[in-house]
C-alpha atoms as a PDB file:
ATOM      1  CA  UNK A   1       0.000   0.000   0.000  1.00  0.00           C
ATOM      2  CA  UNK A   2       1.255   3.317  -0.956  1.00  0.00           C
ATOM      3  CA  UNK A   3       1.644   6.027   2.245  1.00  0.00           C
ATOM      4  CA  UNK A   4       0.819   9.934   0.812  1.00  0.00           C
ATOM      5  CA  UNK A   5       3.173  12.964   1.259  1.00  0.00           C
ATOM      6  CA  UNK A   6       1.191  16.013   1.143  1.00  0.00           C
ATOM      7  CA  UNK A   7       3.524  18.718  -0.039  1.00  0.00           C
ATOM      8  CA  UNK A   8       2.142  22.287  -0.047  1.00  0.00           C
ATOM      9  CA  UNK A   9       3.032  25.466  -1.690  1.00  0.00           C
ATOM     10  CA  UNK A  10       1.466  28.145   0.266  1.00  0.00           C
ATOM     11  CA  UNK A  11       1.989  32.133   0.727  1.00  0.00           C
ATOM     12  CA  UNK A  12      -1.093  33.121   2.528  1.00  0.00           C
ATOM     13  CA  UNK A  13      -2.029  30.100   4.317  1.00  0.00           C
ATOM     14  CA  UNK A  14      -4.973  28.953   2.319  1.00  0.00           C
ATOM     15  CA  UNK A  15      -3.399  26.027   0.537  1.00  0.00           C
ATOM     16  CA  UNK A  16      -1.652  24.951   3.914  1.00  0.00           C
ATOM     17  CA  UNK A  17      -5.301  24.609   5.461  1.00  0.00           C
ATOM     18  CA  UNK A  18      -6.248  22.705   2.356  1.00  0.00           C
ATOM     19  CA  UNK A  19      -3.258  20.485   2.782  1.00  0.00           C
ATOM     20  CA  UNK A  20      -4.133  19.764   6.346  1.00  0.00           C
ATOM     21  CA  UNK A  21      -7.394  19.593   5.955  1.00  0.00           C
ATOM     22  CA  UNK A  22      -6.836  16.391   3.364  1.00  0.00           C
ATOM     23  CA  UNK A  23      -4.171  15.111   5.535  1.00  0.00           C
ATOM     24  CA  UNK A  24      -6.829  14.803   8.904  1.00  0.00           C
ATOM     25  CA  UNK A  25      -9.504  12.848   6.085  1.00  0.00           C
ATOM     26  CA  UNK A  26      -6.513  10.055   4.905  1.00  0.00           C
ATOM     27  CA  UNK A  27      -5.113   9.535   8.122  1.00  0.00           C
ATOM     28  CA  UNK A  28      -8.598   9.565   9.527  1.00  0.00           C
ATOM     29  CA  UNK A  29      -8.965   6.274   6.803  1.00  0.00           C
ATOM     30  CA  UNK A  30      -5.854   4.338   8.255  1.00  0.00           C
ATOM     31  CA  UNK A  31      -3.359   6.410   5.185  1.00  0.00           C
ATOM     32  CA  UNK A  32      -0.166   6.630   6.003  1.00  0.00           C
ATOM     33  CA  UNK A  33       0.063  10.795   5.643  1.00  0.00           C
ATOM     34  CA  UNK A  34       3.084  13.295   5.891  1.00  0.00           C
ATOM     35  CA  UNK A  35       2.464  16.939   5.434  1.00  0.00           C
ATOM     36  CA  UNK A  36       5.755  18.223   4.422  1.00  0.00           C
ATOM     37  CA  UNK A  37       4.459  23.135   4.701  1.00  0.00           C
ATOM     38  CA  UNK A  38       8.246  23.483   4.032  1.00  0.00           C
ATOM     39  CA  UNK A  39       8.860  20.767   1.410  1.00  0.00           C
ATOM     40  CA  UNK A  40      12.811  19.567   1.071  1.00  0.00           C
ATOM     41  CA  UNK A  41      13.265  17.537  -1.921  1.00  0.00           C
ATOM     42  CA  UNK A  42      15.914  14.995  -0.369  1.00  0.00           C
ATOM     43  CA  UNK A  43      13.496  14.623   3.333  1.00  0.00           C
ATOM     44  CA  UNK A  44      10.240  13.597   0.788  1.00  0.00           C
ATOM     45  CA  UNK A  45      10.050   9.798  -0.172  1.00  0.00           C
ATOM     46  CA  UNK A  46       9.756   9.018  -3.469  1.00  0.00           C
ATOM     47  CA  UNK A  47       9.023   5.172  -2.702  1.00  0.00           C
ATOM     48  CA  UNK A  48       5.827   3.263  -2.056  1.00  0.00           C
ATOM     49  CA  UNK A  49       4.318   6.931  -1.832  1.00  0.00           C
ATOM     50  CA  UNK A  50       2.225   9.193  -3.743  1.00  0.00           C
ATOM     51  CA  UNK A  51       2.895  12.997  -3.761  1.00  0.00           C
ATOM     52  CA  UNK A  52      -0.125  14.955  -3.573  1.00  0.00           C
ATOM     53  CA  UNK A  53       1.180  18.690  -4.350  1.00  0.00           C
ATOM     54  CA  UNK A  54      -1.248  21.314  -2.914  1.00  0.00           C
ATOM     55  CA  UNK A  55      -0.031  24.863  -4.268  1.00  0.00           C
ATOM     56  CA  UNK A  56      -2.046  28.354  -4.559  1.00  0.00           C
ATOM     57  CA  UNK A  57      -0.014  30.819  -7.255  1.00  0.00           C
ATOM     58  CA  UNK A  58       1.430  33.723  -5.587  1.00  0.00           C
ATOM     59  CA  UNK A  59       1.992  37.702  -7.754  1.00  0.00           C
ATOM     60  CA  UNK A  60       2.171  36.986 -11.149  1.00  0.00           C
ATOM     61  CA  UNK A  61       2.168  33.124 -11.981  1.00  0.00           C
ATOM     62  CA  UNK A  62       4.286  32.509  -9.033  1.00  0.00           C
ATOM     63  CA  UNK A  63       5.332  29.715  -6.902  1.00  0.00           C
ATOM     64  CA  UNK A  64       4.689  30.358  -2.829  1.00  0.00           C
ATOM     65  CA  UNK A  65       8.300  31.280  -1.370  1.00  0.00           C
ATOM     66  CA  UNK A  66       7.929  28.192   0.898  1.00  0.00           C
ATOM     67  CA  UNK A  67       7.909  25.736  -2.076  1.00  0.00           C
ATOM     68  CA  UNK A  68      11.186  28.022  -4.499  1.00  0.00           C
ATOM     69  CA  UNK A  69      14.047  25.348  -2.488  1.00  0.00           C
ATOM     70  CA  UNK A  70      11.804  22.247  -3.438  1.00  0.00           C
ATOM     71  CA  UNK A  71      11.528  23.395  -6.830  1.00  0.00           C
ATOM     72  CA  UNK A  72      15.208  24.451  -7.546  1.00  0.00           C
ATOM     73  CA  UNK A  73      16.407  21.005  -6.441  1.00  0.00           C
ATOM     74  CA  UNK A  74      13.339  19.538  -8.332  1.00  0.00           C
ATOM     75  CA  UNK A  75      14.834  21.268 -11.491  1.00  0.00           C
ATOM     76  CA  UNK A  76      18.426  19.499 -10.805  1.00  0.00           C
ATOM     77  CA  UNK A  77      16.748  16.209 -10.639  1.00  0.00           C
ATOM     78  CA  UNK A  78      16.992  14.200 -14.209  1.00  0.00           C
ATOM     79  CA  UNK A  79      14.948  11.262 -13.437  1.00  0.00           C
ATOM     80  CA  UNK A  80      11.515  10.591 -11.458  1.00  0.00           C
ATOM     81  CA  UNK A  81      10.679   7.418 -12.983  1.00  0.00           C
ATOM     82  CA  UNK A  82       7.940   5.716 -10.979  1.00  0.00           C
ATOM     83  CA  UNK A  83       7.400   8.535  -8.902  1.00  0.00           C
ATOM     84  CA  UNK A  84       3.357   8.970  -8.723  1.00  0.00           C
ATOM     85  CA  UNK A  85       1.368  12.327  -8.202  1.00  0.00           C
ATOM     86  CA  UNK A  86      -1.416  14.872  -8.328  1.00  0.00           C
ATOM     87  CA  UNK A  87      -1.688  18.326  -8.417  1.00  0.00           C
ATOM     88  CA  UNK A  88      -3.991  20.543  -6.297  1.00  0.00           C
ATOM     89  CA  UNK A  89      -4.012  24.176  -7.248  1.00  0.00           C
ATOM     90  CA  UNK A  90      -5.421  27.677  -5.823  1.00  0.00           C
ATOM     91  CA  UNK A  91      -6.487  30.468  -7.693  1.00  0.00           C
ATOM     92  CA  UNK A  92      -7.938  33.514  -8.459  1.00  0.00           C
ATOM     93  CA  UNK A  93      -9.983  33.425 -11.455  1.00  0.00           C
ATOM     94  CA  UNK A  94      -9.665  37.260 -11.863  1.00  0.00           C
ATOM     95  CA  UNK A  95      -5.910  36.681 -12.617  1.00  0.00           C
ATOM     96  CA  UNK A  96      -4.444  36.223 -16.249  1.00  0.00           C
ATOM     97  CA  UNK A  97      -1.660  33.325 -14.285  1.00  0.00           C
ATOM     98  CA  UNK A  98      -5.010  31.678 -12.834  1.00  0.00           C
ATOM     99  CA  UNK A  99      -3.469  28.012 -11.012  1.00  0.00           C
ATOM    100  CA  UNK A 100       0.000  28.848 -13.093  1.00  0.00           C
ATOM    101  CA  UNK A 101       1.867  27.341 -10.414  1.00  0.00           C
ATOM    102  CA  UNK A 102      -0.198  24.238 -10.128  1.00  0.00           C
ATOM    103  CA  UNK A 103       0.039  23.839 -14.552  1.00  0.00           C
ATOM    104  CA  UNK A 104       3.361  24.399 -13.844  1.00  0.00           C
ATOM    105  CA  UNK A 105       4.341  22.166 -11.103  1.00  0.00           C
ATOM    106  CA  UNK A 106       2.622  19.643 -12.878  1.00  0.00           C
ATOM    107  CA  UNK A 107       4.222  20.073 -15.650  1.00  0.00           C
ATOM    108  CA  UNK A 108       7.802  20.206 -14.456  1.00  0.00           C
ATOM    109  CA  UNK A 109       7.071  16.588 -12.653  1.00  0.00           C
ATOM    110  CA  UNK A 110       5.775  15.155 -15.929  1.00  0.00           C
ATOM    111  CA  UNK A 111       9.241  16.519 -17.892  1.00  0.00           C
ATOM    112  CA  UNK A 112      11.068  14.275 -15.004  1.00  0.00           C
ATOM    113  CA  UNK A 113       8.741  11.207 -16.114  1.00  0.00           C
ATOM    114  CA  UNK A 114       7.042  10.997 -12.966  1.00  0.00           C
ATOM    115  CA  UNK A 115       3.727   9.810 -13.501  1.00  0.00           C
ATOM    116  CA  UNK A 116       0.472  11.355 -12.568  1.00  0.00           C
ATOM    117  CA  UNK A 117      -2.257   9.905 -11.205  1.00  0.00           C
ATOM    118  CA  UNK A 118      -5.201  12.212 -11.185  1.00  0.00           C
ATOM    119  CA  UNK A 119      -6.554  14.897 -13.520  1.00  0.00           C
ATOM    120  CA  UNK A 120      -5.123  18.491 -11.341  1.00  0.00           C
ATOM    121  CA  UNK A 121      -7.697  19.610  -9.143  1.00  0.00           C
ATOM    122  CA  UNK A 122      -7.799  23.374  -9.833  1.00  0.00           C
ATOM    123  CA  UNK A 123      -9.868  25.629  -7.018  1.00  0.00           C
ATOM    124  CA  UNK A 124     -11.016  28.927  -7.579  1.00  0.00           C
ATOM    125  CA  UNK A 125     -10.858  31.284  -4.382  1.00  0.00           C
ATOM    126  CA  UNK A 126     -13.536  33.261  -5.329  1.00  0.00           C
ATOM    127  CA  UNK A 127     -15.687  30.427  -5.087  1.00  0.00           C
ATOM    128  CA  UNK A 128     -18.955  30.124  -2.494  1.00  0.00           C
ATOM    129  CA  UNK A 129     -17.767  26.743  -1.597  1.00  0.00           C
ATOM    130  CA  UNK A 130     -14.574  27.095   0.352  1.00  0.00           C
ATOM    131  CA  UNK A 131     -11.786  25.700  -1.214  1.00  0.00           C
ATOM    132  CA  UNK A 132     -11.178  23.194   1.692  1.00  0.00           C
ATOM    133  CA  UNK A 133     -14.686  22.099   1.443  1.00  0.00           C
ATOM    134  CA  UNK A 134     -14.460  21.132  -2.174  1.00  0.00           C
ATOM    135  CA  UNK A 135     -10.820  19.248  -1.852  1.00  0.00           C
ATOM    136  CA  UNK A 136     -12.551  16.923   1.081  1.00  0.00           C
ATOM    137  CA  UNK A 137     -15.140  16.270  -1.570  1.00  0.00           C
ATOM    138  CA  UNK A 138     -13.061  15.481  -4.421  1.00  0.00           C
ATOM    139  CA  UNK A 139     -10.926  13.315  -2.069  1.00  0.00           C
ATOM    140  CA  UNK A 140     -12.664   9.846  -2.170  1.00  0.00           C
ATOM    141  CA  UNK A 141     -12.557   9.513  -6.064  1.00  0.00           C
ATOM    142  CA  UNK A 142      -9.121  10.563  -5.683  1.00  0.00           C
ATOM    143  CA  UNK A 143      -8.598   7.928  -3.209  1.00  0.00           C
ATOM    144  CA  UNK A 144      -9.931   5.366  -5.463  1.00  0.00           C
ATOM    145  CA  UNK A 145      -8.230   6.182  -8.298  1.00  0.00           C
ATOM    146  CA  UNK A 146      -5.111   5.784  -6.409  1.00  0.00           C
ATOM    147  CA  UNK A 147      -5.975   2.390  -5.157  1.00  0.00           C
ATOM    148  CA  UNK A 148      -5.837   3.873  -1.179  1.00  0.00           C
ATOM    149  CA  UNK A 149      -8.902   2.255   0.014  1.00  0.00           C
END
């Protein structure tokens, strides 16, 4: 059975709370769960795991300062063969670089031939539901898709 790293990207807080928030559901269901809200590329398994990347975009198209280190060494990094993940991303529709980061990360893992497991989750802050609300729902077919119950 695969465990989950939860690895968030997250400037104002509201994609940490969203990472959390998923991490109390899976270990609520007996999943092995790490939130890693200062992600460092060589403390993260890449093993038996699944990386679920939670990320809002920060100015213009930006990554969250928190997540720049994981992504410089994830840039240095040739090969992520085997490596399996999804993508959660926060936004602000009323931006051009709506979810950039997210496309992005996503994008850079794919280059690396890591393998993802989920079509990218992309909330919209401006939303009525909160963006927590509509992670936790999206969770169990995510779950299932990934084999984790």
């Amino acid at each position: 059975m695969y465990s989950v790293n939860i690895i968030i990207g997250s400037q104002m807080g509201s994609a940490e709370y969203v990472g959390e928030q998923l991490a109390e559901q899976l270990i609520s269901q007996g999943i092995t769960t790490e939130v890693h809200d200062q992600p460092n590329f060589s403390d993260i398994s890449k093993d038996n795991t699944i990386w679920l990347l939670c990320t809002s975009t920060y100015g213009a198209g930006d990554y969250p300062e928190n997540l720049l280190p994981f992504i410089a060494d994830l840039n240095q990094v040739d090969d992520l063969k085997g490596l399996k993940f999804s993508v959660i991303g926060l936004g602000d529709t009323s931006y051009d670089t709506y979810n950039l980061a997210g496309r992005n990360l996503e994008q850079l893992l794919l280059s690396k031939g890591a393998v993802c497991t989920a079509p990218r989750l992309e909330l919209n802050i401006l939303d009525e539901a909160l963006p927590e609300d509509t992670a936790l729902a999206w969770l169990p077919q995510w779950i299932a898709l990934n084999k984790l119950d």
